[in-house]
Protein backbone atom coordinates (compact mmCIF):
# COMPACT_ATOMS: atom_id res chain seq x y z
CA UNK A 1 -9.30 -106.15 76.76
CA UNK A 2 -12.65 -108.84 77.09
CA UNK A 3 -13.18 -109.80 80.00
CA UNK A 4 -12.77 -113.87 80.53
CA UNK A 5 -15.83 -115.15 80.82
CA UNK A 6 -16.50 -117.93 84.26
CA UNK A 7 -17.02 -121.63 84.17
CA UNK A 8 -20.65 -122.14 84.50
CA UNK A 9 -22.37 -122.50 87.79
CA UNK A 10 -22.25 -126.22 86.89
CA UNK A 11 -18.88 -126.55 85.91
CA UNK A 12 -17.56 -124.57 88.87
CA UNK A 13 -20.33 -127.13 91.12
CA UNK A 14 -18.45 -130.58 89.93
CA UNK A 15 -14.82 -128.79 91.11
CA UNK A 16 -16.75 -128.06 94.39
CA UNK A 17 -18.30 -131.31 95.04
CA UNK A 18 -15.05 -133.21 94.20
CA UNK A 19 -13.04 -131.13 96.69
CA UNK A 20 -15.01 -132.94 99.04
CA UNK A 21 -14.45 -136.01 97.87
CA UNK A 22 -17.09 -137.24 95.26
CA UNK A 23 -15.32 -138.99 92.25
CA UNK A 24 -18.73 -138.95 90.12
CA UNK A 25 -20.99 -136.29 89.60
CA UNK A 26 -23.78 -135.62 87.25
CA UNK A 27 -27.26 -133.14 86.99
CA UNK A 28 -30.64 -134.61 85.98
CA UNK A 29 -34.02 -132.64 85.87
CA UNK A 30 -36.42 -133.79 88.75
CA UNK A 31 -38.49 -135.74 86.17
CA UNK A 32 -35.68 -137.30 84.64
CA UNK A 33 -36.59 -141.05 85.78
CA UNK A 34 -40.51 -140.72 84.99
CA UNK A 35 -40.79 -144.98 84.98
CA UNK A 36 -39.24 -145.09 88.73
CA UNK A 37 -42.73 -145.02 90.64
CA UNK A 38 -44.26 -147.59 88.19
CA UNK A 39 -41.41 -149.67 88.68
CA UNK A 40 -41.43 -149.48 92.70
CA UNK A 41 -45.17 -150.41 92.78
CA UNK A 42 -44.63 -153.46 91.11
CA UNK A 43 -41.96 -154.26 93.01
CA UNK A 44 -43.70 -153.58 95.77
CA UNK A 45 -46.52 -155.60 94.91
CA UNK A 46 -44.26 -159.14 94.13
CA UNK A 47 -43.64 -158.47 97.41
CA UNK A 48 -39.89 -158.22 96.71
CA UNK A 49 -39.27 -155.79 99.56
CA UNK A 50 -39.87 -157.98 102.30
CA UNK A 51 -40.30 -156.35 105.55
CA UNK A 52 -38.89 -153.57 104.74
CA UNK A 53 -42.53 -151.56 105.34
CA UNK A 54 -40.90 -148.19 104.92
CA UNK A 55 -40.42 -148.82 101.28
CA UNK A 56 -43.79 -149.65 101.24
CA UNK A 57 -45.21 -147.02 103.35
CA UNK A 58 -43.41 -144.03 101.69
CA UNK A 59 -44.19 -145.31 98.20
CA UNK A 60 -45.77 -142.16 96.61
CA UNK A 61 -42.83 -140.29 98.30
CA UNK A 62 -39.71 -142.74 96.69
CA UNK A 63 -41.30 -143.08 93.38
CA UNK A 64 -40.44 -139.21 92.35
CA UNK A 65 -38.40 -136.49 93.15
CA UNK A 66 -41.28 -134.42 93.13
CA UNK A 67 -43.51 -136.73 95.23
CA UNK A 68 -40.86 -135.61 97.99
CA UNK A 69 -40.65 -132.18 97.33
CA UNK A 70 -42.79 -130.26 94.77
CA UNK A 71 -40.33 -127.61 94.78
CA UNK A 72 -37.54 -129.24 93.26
CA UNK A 73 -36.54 -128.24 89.42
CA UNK A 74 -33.20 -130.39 89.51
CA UNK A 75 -31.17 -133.26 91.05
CA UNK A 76 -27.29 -133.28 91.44
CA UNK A 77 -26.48 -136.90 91.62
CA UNK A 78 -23.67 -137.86 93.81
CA UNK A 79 -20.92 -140.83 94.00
CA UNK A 80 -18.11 -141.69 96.67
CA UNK A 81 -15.98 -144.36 96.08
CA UNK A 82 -15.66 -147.03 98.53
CA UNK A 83 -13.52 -149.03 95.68
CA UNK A 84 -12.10 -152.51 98.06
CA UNK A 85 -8.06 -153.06 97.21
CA UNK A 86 -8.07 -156.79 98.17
CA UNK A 87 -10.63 -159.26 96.57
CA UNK A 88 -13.85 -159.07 98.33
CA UNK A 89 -14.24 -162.89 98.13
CA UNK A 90 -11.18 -163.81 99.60
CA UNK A 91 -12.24 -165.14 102.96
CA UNK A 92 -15.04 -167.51 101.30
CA UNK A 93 -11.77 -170.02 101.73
CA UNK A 94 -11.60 -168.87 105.77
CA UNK A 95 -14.42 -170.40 107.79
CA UNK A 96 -12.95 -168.82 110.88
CA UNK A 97 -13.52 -165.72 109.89
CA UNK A 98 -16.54 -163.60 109.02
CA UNK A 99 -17.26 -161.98 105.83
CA UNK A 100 -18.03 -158.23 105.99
CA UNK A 101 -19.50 -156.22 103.16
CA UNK A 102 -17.14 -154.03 101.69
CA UNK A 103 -18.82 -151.39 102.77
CA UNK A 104 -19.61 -151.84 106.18
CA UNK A 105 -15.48 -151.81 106.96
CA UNK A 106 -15.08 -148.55 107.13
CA UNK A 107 -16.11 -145.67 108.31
CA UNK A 108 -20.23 -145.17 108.85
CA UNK A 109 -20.55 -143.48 105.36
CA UNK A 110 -24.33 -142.29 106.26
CA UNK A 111 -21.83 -139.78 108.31
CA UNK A 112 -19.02 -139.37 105.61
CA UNK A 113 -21.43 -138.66 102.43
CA UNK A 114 -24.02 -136.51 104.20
CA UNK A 115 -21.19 -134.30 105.69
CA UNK A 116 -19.86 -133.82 102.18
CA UNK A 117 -23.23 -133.19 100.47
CA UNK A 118 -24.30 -130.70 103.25
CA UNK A 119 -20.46 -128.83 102.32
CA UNK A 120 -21.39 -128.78 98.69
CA UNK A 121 -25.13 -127.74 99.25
CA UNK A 122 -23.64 -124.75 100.81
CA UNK A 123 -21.47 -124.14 98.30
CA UNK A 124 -24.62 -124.04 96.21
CA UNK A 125 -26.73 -121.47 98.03
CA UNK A 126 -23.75 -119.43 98.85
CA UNK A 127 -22.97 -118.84 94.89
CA UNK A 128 -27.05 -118.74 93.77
CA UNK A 129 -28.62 -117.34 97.10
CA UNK A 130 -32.10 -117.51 95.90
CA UNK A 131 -31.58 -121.57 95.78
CA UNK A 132 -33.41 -124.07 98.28
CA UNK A 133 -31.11 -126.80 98.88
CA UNK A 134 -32.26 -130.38 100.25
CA UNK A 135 -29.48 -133.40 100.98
CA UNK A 136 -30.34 -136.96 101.20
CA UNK A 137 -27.93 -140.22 101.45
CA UNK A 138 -29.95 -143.41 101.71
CA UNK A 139 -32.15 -142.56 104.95
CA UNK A 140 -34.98 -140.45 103.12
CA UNK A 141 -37.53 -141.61 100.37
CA UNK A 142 -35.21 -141.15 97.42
CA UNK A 143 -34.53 -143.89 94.79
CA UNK A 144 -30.63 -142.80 94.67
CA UNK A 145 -29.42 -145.33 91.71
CA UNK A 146 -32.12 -144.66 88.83
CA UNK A 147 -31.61 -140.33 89.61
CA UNK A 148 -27.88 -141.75 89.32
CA UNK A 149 -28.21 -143.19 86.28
CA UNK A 150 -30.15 -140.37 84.86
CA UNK A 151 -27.76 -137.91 85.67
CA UNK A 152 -24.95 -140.17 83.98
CA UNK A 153 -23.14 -141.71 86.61
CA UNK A 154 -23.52 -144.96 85.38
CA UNK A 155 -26.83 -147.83 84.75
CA UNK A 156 -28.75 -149.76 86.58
CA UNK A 157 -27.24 -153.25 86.14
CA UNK A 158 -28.16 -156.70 86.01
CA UNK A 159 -28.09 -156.43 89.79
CA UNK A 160 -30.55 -153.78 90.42
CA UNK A 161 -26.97 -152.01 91.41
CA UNK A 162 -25.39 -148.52 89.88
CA UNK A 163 -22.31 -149.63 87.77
CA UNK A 164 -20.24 -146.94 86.81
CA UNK A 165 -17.43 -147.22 83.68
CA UNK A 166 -15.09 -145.34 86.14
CA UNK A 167 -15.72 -146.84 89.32
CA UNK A 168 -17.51 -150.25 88.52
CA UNK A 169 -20.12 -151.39 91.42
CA UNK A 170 -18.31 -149.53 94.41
CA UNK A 171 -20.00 -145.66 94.86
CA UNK A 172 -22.08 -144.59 98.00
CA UNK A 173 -24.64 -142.52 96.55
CA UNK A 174 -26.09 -139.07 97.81
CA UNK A 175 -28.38 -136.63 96.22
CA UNK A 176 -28.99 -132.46 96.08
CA UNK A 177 -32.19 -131.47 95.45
CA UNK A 178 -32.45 -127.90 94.19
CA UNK A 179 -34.94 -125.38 92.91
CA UNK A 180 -32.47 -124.25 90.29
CA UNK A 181 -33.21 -125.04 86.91
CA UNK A 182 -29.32 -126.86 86.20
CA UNK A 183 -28.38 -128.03 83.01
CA UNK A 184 -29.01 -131.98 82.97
CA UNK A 185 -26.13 -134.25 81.98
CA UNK A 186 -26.35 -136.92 79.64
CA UNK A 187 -28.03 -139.96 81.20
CA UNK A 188 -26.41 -143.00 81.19
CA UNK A 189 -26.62 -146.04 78.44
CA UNK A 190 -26.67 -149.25 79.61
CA UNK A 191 -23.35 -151.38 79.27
CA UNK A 192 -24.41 -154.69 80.67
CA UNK A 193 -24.63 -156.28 77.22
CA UNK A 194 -25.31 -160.27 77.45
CA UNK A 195 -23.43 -159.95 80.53
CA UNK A 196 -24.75 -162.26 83.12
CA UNK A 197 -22.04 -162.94 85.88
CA UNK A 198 -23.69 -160.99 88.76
CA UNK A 199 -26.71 -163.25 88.32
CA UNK A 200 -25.17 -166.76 88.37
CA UNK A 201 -22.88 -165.47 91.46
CA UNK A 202 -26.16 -165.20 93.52
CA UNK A 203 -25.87 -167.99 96.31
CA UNK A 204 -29.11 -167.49 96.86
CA UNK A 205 -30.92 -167.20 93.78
CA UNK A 206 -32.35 -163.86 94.46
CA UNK A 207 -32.51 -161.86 91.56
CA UNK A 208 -36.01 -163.62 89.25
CA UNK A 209 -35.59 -161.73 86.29
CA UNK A 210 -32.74 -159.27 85.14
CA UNK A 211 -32.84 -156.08 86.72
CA UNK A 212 -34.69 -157.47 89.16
CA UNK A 213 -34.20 -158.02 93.11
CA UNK A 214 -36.35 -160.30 95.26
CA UNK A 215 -34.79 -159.09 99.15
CA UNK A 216 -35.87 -162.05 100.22
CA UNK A 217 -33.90 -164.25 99.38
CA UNK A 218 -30.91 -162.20 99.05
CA UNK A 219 -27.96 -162.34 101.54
CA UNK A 220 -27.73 -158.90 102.63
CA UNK A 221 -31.10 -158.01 103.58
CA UNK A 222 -31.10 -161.26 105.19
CA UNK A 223 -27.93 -160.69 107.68
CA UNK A 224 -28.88 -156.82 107.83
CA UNK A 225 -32.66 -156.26 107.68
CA UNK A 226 -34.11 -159.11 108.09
CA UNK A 227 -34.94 -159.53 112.08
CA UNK A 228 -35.55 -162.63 113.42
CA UNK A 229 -34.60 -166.17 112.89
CA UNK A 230 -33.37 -166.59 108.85
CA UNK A 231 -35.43 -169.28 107.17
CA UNK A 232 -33.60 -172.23 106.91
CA UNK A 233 -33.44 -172.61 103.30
CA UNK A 234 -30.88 -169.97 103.25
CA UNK A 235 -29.04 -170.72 106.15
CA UNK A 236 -26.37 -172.69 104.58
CA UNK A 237 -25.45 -170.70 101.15
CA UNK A 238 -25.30 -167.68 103.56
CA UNK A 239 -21.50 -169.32 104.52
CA UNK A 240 -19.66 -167.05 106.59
CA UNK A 241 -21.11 -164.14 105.40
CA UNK A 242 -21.88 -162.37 108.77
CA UNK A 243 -23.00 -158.56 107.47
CA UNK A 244 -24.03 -158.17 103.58
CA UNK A 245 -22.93 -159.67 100.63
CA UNK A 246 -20.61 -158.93 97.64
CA UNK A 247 -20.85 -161.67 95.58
CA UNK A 248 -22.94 -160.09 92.10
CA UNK A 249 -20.74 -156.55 92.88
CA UNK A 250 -16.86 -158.49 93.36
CA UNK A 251 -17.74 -160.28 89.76
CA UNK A 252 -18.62 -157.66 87.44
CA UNK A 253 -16.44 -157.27 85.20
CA UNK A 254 -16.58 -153.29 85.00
CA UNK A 255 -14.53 -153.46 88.24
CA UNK A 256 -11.99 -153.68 86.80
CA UNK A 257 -11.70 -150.14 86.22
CA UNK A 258 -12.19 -149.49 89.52
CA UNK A 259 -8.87 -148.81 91.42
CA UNK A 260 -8.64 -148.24 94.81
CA UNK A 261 -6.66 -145.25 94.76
CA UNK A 262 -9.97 -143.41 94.01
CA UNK A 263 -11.39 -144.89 97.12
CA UNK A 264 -12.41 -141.97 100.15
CA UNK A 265 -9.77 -142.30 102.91
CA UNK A 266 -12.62 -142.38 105.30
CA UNK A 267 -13.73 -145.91 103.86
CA UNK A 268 -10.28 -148.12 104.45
CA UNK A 269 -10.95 -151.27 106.30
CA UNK A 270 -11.12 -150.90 110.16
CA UNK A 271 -8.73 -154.04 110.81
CA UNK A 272 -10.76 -155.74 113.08
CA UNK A 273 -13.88 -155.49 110.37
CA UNK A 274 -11.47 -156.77 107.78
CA UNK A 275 -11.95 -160.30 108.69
CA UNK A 276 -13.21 -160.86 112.54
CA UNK A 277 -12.68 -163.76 114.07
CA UNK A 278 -15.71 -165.63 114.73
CA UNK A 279 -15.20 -166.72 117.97
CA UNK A 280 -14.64 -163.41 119.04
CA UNK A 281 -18.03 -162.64 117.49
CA UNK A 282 -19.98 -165.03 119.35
CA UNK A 283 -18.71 -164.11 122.63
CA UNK A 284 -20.26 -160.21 122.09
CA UNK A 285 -22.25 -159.14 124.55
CA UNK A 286 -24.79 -155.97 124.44
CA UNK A 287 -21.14 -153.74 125.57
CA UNK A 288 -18.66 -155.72 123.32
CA UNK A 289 -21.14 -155.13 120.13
CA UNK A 290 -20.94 -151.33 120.65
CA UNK A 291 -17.73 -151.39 121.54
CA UNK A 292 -16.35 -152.97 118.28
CA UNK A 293 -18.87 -151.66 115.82
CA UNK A 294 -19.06 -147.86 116.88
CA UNK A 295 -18.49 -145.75 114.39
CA UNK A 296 -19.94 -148.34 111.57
CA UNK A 297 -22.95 -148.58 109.76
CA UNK A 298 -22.99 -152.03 111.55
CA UNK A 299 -24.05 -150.99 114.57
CA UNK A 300 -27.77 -150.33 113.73
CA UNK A 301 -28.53 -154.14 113.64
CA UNK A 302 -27.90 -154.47 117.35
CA UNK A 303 -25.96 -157.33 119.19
CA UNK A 304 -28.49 -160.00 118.20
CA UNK A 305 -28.35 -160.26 114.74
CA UNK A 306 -25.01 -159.64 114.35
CA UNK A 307 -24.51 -162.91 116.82
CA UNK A 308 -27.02 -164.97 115.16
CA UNK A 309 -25.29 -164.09 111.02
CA UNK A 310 -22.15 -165.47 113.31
CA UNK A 311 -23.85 -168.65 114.53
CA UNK A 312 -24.73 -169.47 111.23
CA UNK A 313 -21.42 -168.68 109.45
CA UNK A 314 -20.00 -171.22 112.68
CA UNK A 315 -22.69 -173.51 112.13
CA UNK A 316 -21.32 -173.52 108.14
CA UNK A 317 -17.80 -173.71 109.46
CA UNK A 318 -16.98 -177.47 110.13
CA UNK A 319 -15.24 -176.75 112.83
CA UNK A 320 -16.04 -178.56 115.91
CA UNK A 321 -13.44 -175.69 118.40
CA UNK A 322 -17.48 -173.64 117.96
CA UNK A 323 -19.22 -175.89 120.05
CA UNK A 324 -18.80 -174.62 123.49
CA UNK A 325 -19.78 -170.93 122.43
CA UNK A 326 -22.73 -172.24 120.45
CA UNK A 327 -23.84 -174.42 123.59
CA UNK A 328 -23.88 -171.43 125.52
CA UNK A 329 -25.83 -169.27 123.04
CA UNK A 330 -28.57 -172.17 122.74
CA UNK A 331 -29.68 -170.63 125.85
CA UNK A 332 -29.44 -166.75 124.78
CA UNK A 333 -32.27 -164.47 125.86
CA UNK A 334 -32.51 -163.81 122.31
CA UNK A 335 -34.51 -166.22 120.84
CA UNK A 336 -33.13 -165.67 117.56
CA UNK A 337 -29.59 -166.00 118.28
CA UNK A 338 -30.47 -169.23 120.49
CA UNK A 339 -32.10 -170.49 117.45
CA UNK A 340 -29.21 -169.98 115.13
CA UNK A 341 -26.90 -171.60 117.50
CA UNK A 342 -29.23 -174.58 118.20
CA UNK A 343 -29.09 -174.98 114.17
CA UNK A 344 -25.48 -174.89 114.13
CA UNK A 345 -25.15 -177.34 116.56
CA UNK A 346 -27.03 -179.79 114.93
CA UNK A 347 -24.73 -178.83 111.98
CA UNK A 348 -21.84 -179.75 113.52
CA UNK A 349 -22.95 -182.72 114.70
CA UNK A 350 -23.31 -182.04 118.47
């Protein structure tokens, strides 16, 4: 009788890593994305990034697998679906309510994905014991959506985003780094065609080229990274968007593939992140902000910001019922938020 022989060590990886809740998963070798670095620098040199200085300052680091770790042979390329079942543009008709990223409404997924790559990692080591094993989600120097694309999760689109076939714009990425030599899947082929709806949904303008991302001007670095008043310019296109933006992902038209049946259970819609009130918003304090964004990858801008995106979005709102809040927050000990209400005043006509 012959012996049946096992799924390979790959095979018998993508059933591990999707018992803890991946929905994509592909392989690439650690040089797999060799134009990455070149890529960075110039981007880094436009000046696209911003101030985000740890791009910048962990540049030889991002721009290669190896530039991390010299060790590693191969990269398993991760994707959790965070797929939204409502339309993420809904509330652009709602000026009383603030406009969360789809991904921020959930749980913190920093938490979710790293738990889930650490399970599989161990998985790893425990069926090839002489493997090294390294995790990373989106905290370390690792350029997550080109290794993604290489391992054939998807491309790069229009938007500088991953789009997957399978799950369209919506994946939280995370990355295994291994000294195993693993066979690489096919990379993947770009499907954006003459495709150019993520581009002309920018309210902001912010992509100068396909492919191409100037932070900036762009909506979500400016409500999330950005600290300190937000230059004027942008002030009124931002709308009521209070944490991120979704416009170029909600409109491209590989979505609609993506159901949200795939989507983690761990990322449904907290439902007071779903569409908070903005009056409630403006009356946080240091306690309240805590209080209402524990748990969420929210929290990390602090009180401050997360008052002045709300100022704005009130200031954008027409709605005179803001002005007492706002009058009090012209005075805030933060200068930004005191700013942002002092602008929204004046846009209100008070």
């Amino acid at each position: 009788m012959v012996a049946e022989a096992l799924p390979s060590l790959e095979t018998r990886l993508e059933a591990a890593a999707r018992a803890q809740g991946f929905v994509a998963f592909g392989i690439a070798a650690a040089d797999a994305a060799p134009q990455t670095a070149a890529r960075l620098r110039q981007w880094l040199a436009d000046g696209h990034h911003g101030g985000m200085i740890w791009m910048e300052s962990r540049a030889e680091q991002r721009g290669s697998p190896r530039g991390l770790w010299p060790a590693v042979r191969s990269v398993v390329a991760l994707g959790m679906s965070y797929a939204p079942a409502l339309d993420p543009l809904a509330l652009a008709d709602q000026p009383d309510r603030g406009r969360i990223s789809v991904y921020a409404q959930g749980a913190d997924y920093h938490d979710v994905v790293k738990k889930a790559l650490k399970a599989t990692a161990r998985w790893l080591v425990a069926e090839a014991p002489d493997a090294e094993v390294k995790v990373f989600v989106d905290t370390a120097p690792v350029m997550e959506k080109p290794l993604a694309a290489a391992a054939g999760l998807g491309w790069q689109g229009r938007h500088s985003n991953l789009v997957s076939r399978e799950h369209g714009s919506w994946l939280f990425l995370g990355a295994i780094y291994t000294t195993l030599d693993l066979a690489p899947s096919r990379a993947g082929r770009d499907r954006c065609g003459s495709c150019t709806a993520c581009q002309q949904a920018c309210p902001t303008d912010a992509f100068p080229a396909p492919y191409r991302l100037d932070a900036r001007r762009c909506i979500s670095y400016l409500t999330i990274e950005h600290d300190g008043p937000i230059p004027d310019e942008f002030r009124r296109a931002i709308g009521n968007r209070i944490y991120g933006c979704d416009d170029c992902l909600a409109v491209c038209p590989w979505n609609k593939f993506a159901g949200a049946a795939h989507r983690h259970r761990a990322f449904l819609p907290r439902a007071e992140l779903a569409a908070p009130s903005l009056a409630d918003l403006l009356a946080l304090d240091d306690a309240g902000f805590r209080q209402v964004f524990a748990g969420s990858p929210i929290k990390r801008i602090g009180r401050g910001r997360m008052v002045r995106n709300a100022a704005i979005a009130a200031g954008n709102s027409g709605d005179a019922r803001f002005v007492p809040a706002l009058q009090r927050l012209a005075d805030d000990e933060s200068p930004m938020v005191a700013d942002a209400a002092r602008w929204a005043l004046g846009e209100l006509g008070s």
